[in-house]
C-alpha atoms as a PDB file:
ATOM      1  CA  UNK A   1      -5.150  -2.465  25.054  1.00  0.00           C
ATOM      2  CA  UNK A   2      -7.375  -5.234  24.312  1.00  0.00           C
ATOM      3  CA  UNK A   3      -7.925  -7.581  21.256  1.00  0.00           C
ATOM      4  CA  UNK A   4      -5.827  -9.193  18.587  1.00  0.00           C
ATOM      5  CA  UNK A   5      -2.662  -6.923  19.289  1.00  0.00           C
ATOM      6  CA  UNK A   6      -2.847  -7.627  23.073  1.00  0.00           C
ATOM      7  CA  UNK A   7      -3.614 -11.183  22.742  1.00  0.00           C
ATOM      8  CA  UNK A   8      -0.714 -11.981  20.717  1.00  0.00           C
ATOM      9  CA  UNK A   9       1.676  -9.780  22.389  1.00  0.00           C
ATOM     10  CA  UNK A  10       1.621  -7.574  18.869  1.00  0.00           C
ATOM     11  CA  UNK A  11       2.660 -10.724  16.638  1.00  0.00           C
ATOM     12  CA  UNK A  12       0.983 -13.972  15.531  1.00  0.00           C
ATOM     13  CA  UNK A  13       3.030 -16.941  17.349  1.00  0.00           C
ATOM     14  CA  UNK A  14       5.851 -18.269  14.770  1.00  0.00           C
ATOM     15  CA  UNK A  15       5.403 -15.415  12.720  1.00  0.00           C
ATOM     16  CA  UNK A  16       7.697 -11.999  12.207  1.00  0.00           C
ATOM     17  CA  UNK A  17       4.518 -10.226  11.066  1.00  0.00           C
ATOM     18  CA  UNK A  18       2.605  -7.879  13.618  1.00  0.00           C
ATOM     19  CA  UNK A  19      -1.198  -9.624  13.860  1.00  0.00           C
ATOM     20  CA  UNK A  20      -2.172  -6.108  12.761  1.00  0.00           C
ATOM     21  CA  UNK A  21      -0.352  -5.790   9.606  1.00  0.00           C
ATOM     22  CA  UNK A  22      -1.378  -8.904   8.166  1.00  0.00           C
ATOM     23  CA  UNK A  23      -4.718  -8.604   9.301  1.00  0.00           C
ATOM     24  CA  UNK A  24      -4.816  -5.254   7.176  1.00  0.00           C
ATOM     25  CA  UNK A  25      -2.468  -7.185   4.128  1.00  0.00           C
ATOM     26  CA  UNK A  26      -5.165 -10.073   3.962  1.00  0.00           C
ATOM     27  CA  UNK A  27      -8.059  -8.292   4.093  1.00  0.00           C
ATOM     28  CA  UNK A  28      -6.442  -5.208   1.326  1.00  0.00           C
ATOM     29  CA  UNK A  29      -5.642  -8.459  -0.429  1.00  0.00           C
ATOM     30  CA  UNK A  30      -9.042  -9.858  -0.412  1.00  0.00           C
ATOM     31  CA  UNK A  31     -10.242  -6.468  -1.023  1.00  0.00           C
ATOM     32  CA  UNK A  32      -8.044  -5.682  -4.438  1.00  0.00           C
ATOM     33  CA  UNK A  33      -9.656  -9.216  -5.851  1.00  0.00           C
ATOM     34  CA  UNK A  34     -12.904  -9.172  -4.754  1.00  0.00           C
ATOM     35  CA  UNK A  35     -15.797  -7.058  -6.679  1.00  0.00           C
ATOM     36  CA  UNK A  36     -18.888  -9.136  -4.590  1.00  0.00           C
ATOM     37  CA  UNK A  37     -19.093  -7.418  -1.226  1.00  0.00           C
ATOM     38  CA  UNK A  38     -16.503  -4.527  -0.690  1.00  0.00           C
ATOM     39  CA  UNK A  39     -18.782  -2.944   1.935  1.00  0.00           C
ATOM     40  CA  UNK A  40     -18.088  -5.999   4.379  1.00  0.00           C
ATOM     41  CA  UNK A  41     -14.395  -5.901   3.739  1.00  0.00           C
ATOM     42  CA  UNK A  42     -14.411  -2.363   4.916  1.00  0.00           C
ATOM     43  CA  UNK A  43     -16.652  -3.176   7.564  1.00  0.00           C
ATOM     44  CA  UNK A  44     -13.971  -5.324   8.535  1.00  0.00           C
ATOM     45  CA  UNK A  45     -11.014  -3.026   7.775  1.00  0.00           C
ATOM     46  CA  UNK A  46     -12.972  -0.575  10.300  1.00  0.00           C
ATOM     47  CA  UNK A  47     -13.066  -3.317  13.130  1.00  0.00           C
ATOM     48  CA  UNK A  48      -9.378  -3.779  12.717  1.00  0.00           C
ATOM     49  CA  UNK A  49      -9.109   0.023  13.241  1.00  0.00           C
ATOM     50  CA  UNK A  50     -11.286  -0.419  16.242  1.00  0.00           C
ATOM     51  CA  UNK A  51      -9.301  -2.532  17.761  1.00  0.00           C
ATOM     52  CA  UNK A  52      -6.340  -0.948  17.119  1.00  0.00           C
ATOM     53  CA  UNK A  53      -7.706   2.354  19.085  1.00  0.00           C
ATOM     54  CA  UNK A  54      -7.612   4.318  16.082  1.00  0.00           C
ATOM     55  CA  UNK A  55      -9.454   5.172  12.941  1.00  0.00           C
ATOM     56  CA  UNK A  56      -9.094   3.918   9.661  1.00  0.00           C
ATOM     57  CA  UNK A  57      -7.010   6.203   8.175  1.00  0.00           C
ATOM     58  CA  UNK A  58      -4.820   5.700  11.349  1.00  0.00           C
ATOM     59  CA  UNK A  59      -4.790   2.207  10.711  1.00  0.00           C
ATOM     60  CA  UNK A  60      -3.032   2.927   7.274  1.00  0.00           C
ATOM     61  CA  UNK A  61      -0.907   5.521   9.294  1.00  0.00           C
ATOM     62  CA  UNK A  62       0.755   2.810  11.664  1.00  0.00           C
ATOM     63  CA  UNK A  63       0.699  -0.307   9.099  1.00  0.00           C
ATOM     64  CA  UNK A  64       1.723   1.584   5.963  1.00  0.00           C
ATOM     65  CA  UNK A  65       5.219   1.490   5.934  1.00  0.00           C
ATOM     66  CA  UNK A  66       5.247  -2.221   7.454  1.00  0.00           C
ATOM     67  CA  UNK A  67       2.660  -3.463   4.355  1.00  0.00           C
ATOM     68  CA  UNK A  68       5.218  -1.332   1.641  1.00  0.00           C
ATOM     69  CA  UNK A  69       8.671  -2.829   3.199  1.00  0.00           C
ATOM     70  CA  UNK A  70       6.867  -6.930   3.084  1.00  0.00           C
ATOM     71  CA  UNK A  71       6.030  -6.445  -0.337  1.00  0.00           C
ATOM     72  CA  UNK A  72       9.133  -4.548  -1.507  1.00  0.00           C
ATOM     73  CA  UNK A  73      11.214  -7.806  -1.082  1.00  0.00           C
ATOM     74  CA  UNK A  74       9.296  -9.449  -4.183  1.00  0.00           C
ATOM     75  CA  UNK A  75       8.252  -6.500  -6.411  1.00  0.00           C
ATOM     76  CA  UNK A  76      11.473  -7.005  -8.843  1.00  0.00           C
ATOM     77  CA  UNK A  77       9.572 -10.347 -10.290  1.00  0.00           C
ATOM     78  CA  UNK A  78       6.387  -8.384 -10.068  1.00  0.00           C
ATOM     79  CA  UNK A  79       3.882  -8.530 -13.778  1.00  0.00           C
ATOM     80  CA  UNK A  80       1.079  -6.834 -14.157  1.00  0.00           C
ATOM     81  CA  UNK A  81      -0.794  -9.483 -13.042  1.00  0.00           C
ATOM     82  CA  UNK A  82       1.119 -10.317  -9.909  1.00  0.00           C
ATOM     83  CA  UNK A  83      -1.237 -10.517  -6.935  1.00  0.00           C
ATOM     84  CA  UNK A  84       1.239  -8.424  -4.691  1.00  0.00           C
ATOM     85  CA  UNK A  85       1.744  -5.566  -7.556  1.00  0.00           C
ATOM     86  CA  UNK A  86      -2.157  -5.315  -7.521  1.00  0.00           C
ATOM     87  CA  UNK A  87      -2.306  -5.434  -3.674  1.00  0.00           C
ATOM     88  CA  UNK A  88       0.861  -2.488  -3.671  1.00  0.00           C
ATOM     89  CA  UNK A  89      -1.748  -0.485  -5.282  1.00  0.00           C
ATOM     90  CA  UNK A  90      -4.765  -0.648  -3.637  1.00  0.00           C
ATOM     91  CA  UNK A  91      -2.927  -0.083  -0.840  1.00  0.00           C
ATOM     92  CA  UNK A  92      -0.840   3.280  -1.964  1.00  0.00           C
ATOM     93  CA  UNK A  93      -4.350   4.360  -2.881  1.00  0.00           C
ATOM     94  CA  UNK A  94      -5.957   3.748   0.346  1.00  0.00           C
ATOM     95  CA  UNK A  95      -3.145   5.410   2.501  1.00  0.00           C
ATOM     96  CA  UNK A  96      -4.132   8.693   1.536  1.00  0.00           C
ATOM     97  CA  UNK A  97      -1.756  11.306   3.054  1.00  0.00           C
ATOM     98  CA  UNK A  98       0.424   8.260   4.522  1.00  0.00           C
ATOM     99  CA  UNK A  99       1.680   7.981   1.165  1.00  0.00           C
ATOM    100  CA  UNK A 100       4.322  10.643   1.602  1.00  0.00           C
ATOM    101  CA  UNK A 101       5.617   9.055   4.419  1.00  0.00           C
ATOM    102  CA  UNK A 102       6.415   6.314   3.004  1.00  0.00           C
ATOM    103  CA  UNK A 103       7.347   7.589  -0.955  1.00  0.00           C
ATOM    104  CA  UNK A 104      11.494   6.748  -0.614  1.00  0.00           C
ATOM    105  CA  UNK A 105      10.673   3.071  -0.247  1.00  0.00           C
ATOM    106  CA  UNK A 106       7.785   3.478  -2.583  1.00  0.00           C
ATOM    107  CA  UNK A 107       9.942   5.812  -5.056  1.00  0.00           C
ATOM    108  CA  UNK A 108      12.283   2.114  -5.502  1.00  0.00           C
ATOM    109  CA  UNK A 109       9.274   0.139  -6.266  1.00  0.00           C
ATOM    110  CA  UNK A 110       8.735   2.497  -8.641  1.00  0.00           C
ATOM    111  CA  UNK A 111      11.375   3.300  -9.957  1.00  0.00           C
ATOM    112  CA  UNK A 112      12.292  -0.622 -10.435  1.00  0.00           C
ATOM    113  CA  UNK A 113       9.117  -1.725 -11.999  1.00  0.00           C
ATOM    114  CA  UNK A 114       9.203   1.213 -14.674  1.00  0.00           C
ATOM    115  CA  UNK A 115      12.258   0.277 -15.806  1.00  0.00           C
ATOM    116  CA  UNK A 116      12.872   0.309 -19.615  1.00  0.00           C
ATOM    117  CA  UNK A 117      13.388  -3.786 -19.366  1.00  0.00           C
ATOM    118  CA  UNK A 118      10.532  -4.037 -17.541  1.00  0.00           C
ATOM    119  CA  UNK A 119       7.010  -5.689 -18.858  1.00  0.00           C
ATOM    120  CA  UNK A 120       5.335  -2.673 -20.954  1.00  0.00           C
ATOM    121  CA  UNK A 121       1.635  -3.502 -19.374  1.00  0.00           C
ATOM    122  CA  UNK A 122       3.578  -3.563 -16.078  1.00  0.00           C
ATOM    123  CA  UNK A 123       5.052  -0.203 -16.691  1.00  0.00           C
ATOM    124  CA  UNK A 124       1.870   1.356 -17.973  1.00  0.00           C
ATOM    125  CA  UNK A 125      -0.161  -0.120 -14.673  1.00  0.00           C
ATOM    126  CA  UNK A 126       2.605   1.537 -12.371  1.00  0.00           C
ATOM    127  CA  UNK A 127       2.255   4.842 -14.586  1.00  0.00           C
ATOM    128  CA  UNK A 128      -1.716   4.813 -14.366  1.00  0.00           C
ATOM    129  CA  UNK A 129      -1.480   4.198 -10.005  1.00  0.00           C
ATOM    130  CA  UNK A 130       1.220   6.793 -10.055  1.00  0.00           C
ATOM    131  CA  UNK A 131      -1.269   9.099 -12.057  1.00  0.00           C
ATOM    132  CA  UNK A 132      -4.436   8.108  -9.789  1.00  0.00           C
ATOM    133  CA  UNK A 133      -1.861   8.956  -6.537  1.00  0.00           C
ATOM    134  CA  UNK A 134      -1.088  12.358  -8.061  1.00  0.00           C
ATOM    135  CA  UNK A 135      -4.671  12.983  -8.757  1.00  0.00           C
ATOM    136  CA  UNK A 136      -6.315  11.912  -5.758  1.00  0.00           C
ATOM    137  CA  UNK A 137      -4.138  13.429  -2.996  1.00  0.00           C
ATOM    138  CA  UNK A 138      -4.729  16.348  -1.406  1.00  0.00           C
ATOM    139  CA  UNK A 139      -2.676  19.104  -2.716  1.00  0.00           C
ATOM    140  CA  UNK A 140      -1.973  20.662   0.590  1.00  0.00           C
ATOM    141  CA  UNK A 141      -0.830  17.606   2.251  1.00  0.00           C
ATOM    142  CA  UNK A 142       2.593  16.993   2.484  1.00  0.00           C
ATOM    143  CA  UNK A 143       2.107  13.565   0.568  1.00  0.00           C
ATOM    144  CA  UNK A 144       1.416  15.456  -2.735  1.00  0.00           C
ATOM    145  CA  UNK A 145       4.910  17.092  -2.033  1.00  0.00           C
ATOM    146  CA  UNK A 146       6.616  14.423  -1.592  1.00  0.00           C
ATOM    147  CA  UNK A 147       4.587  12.955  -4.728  1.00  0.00           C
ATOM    148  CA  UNK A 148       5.346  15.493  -6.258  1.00  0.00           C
ATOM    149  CA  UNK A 149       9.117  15.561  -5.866  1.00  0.00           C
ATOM    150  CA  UNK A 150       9.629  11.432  -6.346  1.00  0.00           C
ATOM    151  CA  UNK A 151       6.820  11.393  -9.233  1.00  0.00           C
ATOM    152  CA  UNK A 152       9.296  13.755 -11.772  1.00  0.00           C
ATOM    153  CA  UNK A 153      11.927  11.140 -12.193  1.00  0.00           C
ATOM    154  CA  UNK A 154       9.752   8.429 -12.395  1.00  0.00           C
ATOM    155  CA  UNK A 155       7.785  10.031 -15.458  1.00  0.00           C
ATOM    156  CA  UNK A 156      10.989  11.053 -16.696  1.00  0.00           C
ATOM    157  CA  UNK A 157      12.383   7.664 -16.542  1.00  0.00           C
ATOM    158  CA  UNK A 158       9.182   6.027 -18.428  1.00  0.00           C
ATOM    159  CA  UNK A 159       8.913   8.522 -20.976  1.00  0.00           C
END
């Protein structure tokens, strides 16, 4: 394959991170705090997929679980204003039916960040993405079961 990935050999010298993943981290990132000109940062996102050989929703299918396990090391310090807990988000929501893939590591994040000790905007943000998630996936994909089955204790839990 040609591109960033084979260029690189898959990773960015120095770095642990596949070029890949933190292409698609940076430009999520970018994408969460920007309002201007979304339609060039999915431009973008799409060029990534491109090079990757597959489309976008593939891209979220290979990088998904590597984006969810990078930021899962700093969500216990997360606010509702933390960059990372907005970029966690915006990238749940744009996984689509990758989501239930990755829901046991996603389930902690969760779970941790909706704790009773926890920041109540923080808690209420979490609760409104894990609303959105329930709302906007499919419900014949098997990421609205697993949804489904992690989303019961977390609502029971905040309530």
């Amino acid at each position: 394959s040609s591109g960033i990935n084979a260029e690189y050999g898959g990773k960015i010298p120095g770095w642990r991170i596949p070029c890949p993943v933190y292409l698609l981290l940076r430009l999520c990132s970018v994408y969460q705090r920007s309002g201007e000109n979304p339609a060039e940062i999915e431009t973008m996102i799409g060029q990534l997929a491109t090079l990757q050989d597959v489309a976008v929703e593939g891209l979220y299918e290979r990088h998904a679980a590597s984006l969810v396990e990078l930021l899962s090391g700093q969500h216990r310090d997360w606010t509702r204003h933390s960059p990372d807990q907005n970029l966690f988000g915006e990238l749940l929501l744009r996984s689509g039916p990758t989501c239930g893939e990755i829901m046991p590591a996603v389930y902690q994040i969760f779970k941790d960040c909706t704790a009773t000790e926890k920041d109540p905007e923080l808690r209420m943000t979490m609760f409104t993405l894990l609303g959105r998630l329930l709302r906007d996936t499919p419900v014949t994909s098997e990421a609205s079961k697993q949804l489904s089955l992690f989303s019961v204790p977390i609502i029971t839990e905040i309530v």
